[in-house]
C-alpha atoms as a PDB file:
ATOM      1  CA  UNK A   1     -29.174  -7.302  -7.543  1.00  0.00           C
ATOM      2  CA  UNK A   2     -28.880  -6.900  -3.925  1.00  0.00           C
ATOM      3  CA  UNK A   3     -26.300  -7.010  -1.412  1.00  0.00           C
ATOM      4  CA  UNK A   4     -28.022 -10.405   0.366  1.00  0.00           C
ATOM      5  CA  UNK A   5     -27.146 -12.325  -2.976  1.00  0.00           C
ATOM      6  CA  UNK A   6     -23.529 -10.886  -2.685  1.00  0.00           C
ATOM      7  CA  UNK A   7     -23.493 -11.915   0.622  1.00  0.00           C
ATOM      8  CA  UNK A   8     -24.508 -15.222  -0.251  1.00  0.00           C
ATOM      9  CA  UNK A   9     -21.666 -15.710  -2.645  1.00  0.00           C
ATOM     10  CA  UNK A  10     -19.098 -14.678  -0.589  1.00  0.00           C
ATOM     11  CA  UNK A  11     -20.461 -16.637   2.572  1.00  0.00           C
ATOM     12  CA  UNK A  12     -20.789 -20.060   0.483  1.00  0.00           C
ATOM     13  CA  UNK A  13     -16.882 -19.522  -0.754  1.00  0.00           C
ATOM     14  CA  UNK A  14     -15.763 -18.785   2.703  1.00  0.00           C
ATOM     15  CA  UNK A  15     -17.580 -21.891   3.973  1.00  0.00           C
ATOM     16  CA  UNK A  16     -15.257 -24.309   2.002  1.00  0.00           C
ATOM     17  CA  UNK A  17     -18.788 -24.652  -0.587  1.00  0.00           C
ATOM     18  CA  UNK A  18     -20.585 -25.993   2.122  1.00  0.00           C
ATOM     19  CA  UNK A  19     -23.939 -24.622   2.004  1.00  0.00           C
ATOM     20  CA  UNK A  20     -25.272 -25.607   5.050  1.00  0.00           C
ATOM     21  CA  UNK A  21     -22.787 -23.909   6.651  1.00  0.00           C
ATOM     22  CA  UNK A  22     -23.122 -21.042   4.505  1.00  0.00           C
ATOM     23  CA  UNK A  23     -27.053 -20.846   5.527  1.00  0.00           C
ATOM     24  CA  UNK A  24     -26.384 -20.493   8.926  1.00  0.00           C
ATOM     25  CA  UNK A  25     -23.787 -17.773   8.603  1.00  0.00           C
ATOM     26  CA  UNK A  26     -26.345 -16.175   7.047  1.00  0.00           C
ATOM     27  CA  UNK A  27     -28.984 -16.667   9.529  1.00  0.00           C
ATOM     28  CA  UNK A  28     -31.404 -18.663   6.623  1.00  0.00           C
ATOM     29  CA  UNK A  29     -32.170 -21.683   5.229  1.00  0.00           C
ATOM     30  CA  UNK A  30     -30.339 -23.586   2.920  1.00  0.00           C
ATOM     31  CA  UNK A  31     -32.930 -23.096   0.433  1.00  0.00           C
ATOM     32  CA  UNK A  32     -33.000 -19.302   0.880  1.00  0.00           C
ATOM     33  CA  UNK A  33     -29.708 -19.112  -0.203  1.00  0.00           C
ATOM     34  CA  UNK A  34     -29.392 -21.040  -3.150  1.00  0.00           C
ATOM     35  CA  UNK A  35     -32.640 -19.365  -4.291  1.00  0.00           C
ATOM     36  CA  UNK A  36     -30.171 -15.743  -3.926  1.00  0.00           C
ATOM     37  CA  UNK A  37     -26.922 -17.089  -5.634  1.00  0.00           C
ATOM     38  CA  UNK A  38     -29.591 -18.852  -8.840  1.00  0.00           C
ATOM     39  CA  UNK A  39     -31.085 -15.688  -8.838  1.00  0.00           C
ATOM     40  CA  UNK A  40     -28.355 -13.242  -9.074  1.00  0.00           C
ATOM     41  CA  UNK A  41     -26.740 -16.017 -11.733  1.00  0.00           C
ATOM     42  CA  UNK A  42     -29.439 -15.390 -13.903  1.00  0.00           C
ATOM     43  CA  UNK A  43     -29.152 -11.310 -13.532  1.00  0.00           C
ATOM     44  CA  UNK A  44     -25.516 -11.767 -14.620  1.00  0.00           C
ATOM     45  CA  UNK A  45     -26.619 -13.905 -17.598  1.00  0.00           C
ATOM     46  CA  UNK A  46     -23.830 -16.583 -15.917  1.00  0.00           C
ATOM     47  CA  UNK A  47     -22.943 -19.227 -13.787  1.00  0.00           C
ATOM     48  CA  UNK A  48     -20.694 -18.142 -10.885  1.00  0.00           C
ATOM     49  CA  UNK A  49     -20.311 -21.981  -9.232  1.00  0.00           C
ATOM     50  CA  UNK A  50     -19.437 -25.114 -10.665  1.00  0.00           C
ATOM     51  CA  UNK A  51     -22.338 -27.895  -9.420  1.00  0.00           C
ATOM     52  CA  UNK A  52     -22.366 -31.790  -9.276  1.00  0.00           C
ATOM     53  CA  UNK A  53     -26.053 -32.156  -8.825  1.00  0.00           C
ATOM     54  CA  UNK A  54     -27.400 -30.223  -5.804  1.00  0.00           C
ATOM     55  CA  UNK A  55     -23.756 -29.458  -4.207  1.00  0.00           C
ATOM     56  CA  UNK A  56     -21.557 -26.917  -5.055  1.00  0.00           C
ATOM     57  CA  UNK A  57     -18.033 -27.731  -5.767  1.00  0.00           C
ATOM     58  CA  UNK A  58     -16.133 -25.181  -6.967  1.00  0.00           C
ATOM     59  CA  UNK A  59     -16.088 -21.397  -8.450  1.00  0.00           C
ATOM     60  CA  UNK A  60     -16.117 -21.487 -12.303  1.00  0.00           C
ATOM     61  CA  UNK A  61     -13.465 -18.880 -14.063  1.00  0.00           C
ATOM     62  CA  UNK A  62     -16.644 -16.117 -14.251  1.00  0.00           C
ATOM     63  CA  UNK A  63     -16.809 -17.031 -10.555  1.00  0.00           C
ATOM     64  CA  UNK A  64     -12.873 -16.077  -9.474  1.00  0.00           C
ATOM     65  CA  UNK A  65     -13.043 -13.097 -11.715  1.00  0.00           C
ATOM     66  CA  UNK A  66     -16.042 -11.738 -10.271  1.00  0.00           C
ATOM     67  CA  UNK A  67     -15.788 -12.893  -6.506  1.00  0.00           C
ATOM     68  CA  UNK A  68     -12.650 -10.339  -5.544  1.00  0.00           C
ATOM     69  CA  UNK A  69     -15.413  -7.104  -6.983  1.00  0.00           C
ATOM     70  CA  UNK A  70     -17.858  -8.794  -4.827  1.00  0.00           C
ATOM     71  CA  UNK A  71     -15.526  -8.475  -1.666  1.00  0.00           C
ATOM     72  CA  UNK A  72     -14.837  -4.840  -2.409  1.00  0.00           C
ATOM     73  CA  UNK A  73     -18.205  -3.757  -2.843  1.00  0.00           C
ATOM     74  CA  UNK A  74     -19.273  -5.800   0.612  1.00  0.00           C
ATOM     75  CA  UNK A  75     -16.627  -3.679   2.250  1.00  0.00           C
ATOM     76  CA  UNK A  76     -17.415  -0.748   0.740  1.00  0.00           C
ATOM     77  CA  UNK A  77     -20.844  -1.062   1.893  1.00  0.00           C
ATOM     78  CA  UNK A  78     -19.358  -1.758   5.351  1.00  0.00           C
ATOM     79  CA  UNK A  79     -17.343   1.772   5.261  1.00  0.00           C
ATOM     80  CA  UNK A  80     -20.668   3.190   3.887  1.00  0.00           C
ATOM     81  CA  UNK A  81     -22.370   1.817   7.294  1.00  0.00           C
ATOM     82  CA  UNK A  82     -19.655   3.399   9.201  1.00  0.00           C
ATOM     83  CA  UNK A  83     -19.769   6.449   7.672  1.00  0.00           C
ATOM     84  CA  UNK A  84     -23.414   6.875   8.534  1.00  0.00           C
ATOM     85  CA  UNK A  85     -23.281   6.179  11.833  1.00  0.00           C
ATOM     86  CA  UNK A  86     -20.655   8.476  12.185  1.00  0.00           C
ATOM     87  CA  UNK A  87     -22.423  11.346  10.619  1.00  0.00           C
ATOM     88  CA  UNK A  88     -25.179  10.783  13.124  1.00  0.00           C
ATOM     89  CA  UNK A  89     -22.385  10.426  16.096  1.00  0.00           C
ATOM     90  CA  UNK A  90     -19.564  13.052  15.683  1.00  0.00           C
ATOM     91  CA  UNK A  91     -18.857  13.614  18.967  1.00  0.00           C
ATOM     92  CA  UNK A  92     -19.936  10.248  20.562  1.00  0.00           C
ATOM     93  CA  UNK A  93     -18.757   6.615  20.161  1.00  0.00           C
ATOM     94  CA  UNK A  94     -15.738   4.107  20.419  1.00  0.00           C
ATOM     95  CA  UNK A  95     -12.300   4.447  20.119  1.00  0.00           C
ATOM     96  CA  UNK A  96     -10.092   1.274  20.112  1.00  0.00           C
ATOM     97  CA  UNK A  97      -6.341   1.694  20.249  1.00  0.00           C
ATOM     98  CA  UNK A  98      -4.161  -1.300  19.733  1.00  0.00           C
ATOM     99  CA  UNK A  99      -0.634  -0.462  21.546  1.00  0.00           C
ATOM    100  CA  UNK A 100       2.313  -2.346  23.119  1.00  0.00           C
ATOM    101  CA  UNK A 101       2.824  -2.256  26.543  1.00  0.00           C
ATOM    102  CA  UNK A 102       5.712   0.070  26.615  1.00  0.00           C
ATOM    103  CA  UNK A 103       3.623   2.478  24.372  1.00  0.00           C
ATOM    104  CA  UNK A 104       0.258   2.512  26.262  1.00  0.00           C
ATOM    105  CA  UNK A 105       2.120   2.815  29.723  1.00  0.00           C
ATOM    106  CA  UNK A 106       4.551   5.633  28.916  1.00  0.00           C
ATOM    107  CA  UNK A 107       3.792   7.442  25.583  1.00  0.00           C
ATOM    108  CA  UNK A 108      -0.228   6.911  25.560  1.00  0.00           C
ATOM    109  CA  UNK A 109      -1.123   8.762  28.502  1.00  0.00           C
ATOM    110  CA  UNK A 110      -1.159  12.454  27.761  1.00  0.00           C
ATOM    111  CA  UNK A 111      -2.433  11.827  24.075  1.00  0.00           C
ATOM    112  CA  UNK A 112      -5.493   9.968  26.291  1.00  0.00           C
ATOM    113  CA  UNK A 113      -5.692  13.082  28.105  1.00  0.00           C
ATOM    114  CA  UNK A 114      -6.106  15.439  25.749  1.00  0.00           C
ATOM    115  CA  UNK A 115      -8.299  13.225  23.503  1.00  0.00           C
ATOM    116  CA  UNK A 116     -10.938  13.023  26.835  1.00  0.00           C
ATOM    117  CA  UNK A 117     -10.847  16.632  27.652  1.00  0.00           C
ATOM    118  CA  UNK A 118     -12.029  17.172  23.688  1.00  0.00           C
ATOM    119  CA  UNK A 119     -13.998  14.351  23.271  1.00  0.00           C
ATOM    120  CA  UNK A 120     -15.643  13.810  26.695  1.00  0.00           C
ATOM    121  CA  UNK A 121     -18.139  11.553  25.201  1.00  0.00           C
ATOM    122  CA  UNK A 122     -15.922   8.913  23.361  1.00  0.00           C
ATOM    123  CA  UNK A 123     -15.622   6.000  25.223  1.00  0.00           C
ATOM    124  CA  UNK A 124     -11.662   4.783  24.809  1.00  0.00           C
ATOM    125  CA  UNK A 125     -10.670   1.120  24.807  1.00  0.00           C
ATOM    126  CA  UNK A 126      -6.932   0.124  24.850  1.00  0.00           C
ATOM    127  CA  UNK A 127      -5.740  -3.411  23.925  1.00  0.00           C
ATOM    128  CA  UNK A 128      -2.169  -4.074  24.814  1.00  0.00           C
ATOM    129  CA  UNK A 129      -0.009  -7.110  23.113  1.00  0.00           C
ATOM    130  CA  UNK A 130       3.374  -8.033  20.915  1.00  0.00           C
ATOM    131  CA  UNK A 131       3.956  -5.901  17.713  1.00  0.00           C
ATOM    132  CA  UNK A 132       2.849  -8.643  15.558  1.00  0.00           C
ATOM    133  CA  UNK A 133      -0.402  -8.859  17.953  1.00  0.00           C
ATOM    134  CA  UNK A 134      -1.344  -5.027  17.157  1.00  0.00           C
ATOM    135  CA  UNK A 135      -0.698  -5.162  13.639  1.00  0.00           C
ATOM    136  CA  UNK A 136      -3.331  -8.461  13.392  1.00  0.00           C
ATOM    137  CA  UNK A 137      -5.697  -6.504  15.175  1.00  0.00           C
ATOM    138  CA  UNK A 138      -5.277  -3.514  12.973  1.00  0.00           C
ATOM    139  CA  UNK A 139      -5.726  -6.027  10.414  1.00  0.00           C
ATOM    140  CA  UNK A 140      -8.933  -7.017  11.511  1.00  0.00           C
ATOM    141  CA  UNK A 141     -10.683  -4.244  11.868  1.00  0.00           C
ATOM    142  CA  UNK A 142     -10.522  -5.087  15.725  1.00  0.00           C
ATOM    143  CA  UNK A 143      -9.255  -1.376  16.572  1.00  0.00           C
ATOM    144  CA  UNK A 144      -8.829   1.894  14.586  1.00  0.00           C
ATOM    145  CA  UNK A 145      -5.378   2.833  15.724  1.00  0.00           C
ATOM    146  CA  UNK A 146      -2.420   0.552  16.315  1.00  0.00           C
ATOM    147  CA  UNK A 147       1.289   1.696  17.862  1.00  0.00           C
ATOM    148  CA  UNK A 148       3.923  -0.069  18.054  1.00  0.00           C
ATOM    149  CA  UNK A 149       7.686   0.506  16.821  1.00  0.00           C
ATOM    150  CA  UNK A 150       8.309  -2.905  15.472  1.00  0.00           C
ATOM    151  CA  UNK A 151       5.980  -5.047  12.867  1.00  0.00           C
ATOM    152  CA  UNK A 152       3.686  -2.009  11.664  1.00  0.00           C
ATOM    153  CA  UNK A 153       5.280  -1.440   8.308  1.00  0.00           C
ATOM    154  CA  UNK A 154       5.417  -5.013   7.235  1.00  0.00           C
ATOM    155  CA  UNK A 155       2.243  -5.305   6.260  1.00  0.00           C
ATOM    156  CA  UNK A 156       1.204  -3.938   2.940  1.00  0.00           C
ATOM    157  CA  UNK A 157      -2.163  -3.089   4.284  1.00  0.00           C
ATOM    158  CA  UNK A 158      -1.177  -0.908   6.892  1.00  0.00           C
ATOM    159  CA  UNK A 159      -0.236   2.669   6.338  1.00  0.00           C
ATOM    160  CA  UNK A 160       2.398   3.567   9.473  1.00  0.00           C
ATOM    161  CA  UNK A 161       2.995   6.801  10.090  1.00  0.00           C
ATOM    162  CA  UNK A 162       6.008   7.388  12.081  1.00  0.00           C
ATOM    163  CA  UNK A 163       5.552   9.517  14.822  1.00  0.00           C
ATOM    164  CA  UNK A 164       8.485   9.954  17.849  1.00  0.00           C
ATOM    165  CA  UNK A 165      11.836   8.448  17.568  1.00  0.00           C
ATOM    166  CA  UNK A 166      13.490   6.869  21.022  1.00  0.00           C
ATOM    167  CA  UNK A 167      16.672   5.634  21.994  1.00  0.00           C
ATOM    168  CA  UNK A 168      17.554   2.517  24.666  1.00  0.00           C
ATOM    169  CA  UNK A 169      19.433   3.019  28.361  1.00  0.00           C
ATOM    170  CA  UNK A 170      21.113   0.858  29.987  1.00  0.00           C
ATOM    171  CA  UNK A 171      19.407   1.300  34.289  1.00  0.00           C
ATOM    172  CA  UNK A 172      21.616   0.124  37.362  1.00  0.00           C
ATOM    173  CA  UNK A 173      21.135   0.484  41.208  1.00  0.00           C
ATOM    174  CA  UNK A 174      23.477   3.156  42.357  1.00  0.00           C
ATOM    175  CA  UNK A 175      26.511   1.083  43.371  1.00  0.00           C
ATOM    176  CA  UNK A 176      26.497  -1.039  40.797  1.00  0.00           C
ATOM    177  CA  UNK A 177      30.410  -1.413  39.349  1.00  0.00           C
ATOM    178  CA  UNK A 178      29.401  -0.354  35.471  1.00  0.00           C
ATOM    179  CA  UNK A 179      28.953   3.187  36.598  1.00  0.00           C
ATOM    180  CA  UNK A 180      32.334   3.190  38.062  1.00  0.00           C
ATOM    181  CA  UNK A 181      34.158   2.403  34.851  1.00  0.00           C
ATOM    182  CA  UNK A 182      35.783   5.277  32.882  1.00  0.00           C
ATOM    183  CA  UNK A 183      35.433   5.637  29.312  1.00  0.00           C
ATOM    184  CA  UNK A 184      31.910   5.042  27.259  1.00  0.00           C
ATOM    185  CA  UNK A 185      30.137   2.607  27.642  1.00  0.00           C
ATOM    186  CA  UNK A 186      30.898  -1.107  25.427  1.00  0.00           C
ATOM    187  CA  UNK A 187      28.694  -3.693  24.646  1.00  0.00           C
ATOM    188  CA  UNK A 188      31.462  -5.349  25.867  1.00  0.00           C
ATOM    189  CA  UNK A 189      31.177  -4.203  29.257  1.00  0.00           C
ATOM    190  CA  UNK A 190      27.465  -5.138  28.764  1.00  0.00           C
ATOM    191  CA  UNK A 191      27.991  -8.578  28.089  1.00  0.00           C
ATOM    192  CA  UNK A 192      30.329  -8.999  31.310  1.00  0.00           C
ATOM    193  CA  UNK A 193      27.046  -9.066  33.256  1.00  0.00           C
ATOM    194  CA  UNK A 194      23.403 -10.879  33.646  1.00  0.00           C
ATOM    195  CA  UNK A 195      21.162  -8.648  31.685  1.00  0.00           C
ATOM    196  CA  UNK A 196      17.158  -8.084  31.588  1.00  0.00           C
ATOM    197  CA  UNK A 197      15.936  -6.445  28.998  1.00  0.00           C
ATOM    198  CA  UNK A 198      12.762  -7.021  26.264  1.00  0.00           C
ATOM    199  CA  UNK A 199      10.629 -10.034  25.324  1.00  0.00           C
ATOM    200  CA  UNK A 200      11.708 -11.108  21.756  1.00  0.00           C
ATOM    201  CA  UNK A 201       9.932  -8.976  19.314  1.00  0.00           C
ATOM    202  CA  UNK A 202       9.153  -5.844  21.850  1.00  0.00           C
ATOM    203  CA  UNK A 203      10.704  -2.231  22.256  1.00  0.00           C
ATOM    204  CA  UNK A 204      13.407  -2.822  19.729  1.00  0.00           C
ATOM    205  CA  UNK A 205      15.086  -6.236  21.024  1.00  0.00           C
ATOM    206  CA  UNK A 206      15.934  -7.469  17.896  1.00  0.00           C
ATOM    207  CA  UNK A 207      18.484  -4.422  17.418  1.00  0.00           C
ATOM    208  CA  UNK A 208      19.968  -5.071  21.109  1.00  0.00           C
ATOM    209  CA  UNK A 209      20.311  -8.590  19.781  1.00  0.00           C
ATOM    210  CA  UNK A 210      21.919  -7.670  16.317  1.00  0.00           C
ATOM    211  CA  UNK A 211      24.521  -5.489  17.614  1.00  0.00           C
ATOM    212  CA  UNK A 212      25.915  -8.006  20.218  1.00  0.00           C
ATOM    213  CA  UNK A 213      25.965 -10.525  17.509  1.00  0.00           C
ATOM    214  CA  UNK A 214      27.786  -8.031  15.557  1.00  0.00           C
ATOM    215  CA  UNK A 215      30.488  -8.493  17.572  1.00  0.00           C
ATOM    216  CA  UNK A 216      30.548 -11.871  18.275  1.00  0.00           C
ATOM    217  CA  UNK A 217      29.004 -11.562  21.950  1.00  0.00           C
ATOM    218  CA  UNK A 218      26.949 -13.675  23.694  1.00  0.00           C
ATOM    219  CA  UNK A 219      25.327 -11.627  26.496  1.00  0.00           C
ATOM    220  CA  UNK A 220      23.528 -14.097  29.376  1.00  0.00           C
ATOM    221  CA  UNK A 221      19.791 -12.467  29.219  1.00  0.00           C
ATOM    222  CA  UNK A 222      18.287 -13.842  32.562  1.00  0.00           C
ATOM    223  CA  UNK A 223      15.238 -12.562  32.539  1.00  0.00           C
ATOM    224  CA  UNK A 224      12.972 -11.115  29.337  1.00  0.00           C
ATOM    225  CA  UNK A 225       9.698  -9.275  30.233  1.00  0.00           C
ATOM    226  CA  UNK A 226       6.967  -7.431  28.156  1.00  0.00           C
ATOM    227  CA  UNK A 227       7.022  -4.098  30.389  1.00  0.00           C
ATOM    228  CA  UNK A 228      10.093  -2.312  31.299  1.00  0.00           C
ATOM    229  CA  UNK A 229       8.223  -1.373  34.815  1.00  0.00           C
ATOM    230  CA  UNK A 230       8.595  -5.623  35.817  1.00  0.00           C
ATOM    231  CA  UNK A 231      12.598  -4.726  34.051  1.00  0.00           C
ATOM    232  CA  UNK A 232      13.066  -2.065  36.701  1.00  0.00           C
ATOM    233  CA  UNK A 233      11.680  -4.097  39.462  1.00  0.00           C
ATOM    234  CA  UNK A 234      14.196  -7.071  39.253  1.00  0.00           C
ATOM    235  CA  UNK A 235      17.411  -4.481  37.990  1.00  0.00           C
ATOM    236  CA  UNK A 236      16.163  -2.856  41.498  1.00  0.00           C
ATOM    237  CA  UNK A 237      17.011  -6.334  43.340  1.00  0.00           C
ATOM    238  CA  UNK A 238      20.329  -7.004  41.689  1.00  0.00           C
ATOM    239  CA  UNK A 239      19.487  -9.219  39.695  1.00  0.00           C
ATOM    240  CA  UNK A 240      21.391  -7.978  36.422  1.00  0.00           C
ATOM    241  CA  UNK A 241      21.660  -4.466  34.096  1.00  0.00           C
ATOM    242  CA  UNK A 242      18.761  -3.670  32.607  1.00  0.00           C
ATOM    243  CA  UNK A 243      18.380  -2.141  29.119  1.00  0.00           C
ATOM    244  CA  UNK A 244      14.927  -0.273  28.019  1.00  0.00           C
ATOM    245  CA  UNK A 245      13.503   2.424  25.918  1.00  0.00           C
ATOM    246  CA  UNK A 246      14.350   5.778  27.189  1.00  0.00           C
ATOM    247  CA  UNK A 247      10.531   6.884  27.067  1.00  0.00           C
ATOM    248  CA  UNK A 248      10.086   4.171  29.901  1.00  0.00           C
ATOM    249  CA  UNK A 249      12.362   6.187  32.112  1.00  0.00           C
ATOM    250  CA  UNK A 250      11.396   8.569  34.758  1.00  0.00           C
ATOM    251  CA  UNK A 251      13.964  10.493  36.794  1.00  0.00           C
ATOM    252  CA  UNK A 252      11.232  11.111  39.683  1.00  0.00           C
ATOM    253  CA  UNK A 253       9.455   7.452  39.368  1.00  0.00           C
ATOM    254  CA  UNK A 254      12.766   5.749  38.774  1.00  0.00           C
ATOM    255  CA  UNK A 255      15.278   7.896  41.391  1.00  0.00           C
ATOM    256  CA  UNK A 256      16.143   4.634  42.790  1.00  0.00           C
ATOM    257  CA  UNK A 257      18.176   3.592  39.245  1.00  0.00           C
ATOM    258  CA  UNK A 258      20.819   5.382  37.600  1.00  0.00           C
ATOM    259  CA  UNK A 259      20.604   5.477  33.554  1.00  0.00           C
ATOM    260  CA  UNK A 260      23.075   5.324  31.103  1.00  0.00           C
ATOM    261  CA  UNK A 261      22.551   6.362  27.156  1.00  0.00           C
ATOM    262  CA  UNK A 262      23.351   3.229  24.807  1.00  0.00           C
ATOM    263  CA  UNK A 263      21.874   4.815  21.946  1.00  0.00           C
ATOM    264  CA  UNK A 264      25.151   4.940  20.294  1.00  0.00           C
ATOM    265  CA  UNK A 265      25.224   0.819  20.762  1.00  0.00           C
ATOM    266  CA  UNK A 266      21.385  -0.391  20.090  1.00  0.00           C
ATOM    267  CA  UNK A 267      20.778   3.134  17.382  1.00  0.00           C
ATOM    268  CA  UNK A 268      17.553   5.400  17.254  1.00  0.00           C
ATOM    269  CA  UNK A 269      14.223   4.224  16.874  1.00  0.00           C
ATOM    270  CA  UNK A 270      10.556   5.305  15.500  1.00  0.00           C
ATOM    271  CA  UNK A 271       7.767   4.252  17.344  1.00  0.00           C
ATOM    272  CA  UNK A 272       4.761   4.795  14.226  1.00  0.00           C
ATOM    273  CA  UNK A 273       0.974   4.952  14.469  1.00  0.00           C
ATOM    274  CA  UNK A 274      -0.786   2.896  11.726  1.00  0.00           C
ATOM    275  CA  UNK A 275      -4.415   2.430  10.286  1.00  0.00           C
ATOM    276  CA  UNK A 276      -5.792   0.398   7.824  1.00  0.00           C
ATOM    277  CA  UNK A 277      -5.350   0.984   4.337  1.00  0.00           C
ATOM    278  CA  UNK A 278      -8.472   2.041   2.487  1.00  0.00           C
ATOM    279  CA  UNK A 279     -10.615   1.919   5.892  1.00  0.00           C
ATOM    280  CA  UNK A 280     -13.037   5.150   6.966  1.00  0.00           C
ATOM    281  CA  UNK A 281     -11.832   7.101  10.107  1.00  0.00           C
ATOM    282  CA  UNK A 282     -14.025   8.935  12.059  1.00  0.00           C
ATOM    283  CA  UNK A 283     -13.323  12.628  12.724  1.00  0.00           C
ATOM    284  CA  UNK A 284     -12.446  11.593  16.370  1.00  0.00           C
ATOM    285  CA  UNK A 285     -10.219   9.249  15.197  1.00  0.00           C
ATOM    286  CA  UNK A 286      -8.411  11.879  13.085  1.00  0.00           C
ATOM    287  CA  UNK A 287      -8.474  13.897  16.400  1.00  0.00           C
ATOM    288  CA  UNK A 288      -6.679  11.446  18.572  1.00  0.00           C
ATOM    289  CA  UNK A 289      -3.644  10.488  15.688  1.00  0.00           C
ATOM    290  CA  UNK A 290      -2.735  14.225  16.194  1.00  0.00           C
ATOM    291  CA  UNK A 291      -2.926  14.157  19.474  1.00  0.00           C
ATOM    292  CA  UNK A 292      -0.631  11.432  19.709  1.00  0.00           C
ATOM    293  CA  UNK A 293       1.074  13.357  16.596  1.00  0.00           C
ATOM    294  CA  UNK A 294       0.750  16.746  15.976  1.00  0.00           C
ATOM    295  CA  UNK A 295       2.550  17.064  12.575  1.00  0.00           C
ATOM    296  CA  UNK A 296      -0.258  13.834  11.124  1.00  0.00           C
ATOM    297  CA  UNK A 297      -3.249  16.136  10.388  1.00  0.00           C
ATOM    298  CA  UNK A 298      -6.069  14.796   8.738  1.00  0.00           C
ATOM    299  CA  UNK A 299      -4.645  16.206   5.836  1.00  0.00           C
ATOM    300  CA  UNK A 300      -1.357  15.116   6.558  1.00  0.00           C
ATOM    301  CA  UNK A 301      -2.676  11.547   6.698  1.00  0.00           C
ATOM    302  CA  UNK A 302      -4.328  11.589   3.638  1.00  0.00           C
ATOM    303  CA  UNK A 303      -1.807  13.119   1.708  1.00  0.00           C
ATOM    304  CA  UNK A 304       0.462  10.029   2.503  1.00  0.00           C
ATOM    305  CA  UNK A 305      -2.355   7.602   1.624  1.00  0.00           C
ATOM    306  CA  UNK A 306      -2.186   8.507  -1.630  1.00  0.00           C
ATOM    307  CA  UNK A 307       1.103   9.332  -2.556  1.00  0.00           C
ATOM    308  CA  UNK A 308       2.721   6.157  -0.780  1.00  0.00           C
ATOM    309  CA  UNK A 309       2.060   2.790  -2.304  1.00  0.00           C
ATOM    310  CA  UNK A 310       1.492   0.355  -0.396  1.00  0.00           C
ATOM    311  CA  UNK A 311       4.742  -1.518  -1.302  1.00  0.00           C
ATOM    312  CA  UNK A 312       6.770   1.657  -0.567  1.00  0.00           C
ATOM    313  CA  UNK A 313       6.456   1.476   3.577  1.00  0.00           C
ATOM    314  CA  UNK A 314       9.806   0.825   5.354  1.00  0.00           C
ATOM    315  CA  UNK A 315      10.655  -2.380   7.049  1.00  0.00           C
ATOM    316  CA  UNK A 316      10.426  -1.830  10.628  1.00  0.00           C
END
């Protein structure tokens, strides 16, 4: 038995039992591989596809009960690969970090830092996208790291770690009429204006959406970006309020706005780090989490792989 004939199984299931197109996934003839699958068949004493002369049509019940062991041990031998290579490399490699925008433009940057100055020779690559968009990529083994605060602990295969909690404020040019008002501040108030704020599905939107509905308020949102840099920009030209995560303000950078705390209307959130489930991390990788997160050691992080089940994670 070899891992070619596992491959071979697996590549002629995911090809819809076309082996043609199974053949060329595999960079061989068609011949080649239905000599591996006959020949691992009669290692295992059994048949493992159902067959209507020379096509294959189907896995027979020996077939489904064995193909889901043949997936794990092809990705086991995949984290064996890794491991390897990152015996051999310690210090040196790739790093790929799956963030949101918000994330990799305000919270990312000293954790970067710090990461370089230790690991000079670890070449960094940050992807930016939606929530749902970093926890695919996590998914698919695309990056090692993915942070985000919404989508992360939906997915059973993902272990998020949460890591900083943030509130949202509510930025205004100087003379805007808001900050003349006494008394706190009412979503209400809020709603009495144009607001620009948070794609759907970014930087905790859906909770700035929940509470208006709440109370039966329809706020007119007249513009909806991914950054909160393009929100500042048009709040800076009058064209509405603007309401972003605290973590994207700066009282230097941003001494043109004034900021008001609506924490107490939108509530606190958790921005979390995830991995994959079950994946190998290089030391590095370990290195940059607690950068990023001091408290998630490597021993931290293991310690709540394997006493949280994967049905256990919160919904974020």
């Amino acid at each position: 038995m070899n891992f070619q004939q596992l491959r071979s199984v697996r590549e002629t299931v995911h090809s819809g039992f076309n082996l043609t197109e199974a053949a060329q996934a595999m960079r061989t003839s068609q011949s080649g591989l239905s000599r591996q699958i006959r020949d691992l068949e009669q290692e295992l004493g059994i048949a493992l596809f159902v067959r209507s002369g020379k096509r294959l049509t189907g896995l027979t019940p020996p077939g489904n009960h064995l193909l889901p062991i043949i997936e794990r041990v092809l990705e086991h031998r995949r984290h064996l690969q890794r491991a390897g290579h990152a015996y051999l490399a310690q210090q040196q490699g790739v790093l790929s970090i799956a963030a949101t925008h918000s994330q990799a433009r305000y919270a990312l940057p000293l954790a970067v830092q710090e990461f370089r100055r230790r690991f000079p020779d670890v070449r960094l690559h940050i992807h930016q996208g939606s929530p749902r968009q970093v926890a695919q990529m996590l998914q698919d083994g695309e990056v090692d790291v993915g942070i985000a605060t919404e989508a992360l602990s939906d997915h059973a295969q993902l272990l998020a770690l949460p890591c900083r909690c943030w509130r949202h404020v509510v930025i205004a040019p100087p003379a805007h009429p808001l900050l003349r008002l006494h008394g706190p501040l009412t979503l209400e108030r809020l709603a009495a204006w144009p607001l620009i704020t948070y794609d759907n599905g970014l930087t905790g939107r859906s909770r700035i959406d929940e509470a208006f509905a709440r109370e039966g308020l329809a706020p007119e949102i007249v513009l909806a970006a991914m950054d909160a840099d393009v929100i500042k920009t048009y709040v800076a030209l009058g064209m509405g309020l603007g309401i972003v995560a605290d973590l994207a303000r700066d009282d230097e950078r941003d001494a043109h706005l004034e900021a008001i705390d609506a924490g107490h209307l939108f509530g606190t959130h958790q921005t979390k780090l995830a991995i994959r489930r079950g994946g190998y991390l290089r030391g590095y990788v370990y290195a940059f989490i607690e950068c990023f997160a001091p408290d998630w050691t490597r021993s931290a992080i293991e310690l709540a792989a394997t006493a949280t089940a994967p049905a256990a994670n919160d919904a974020g």
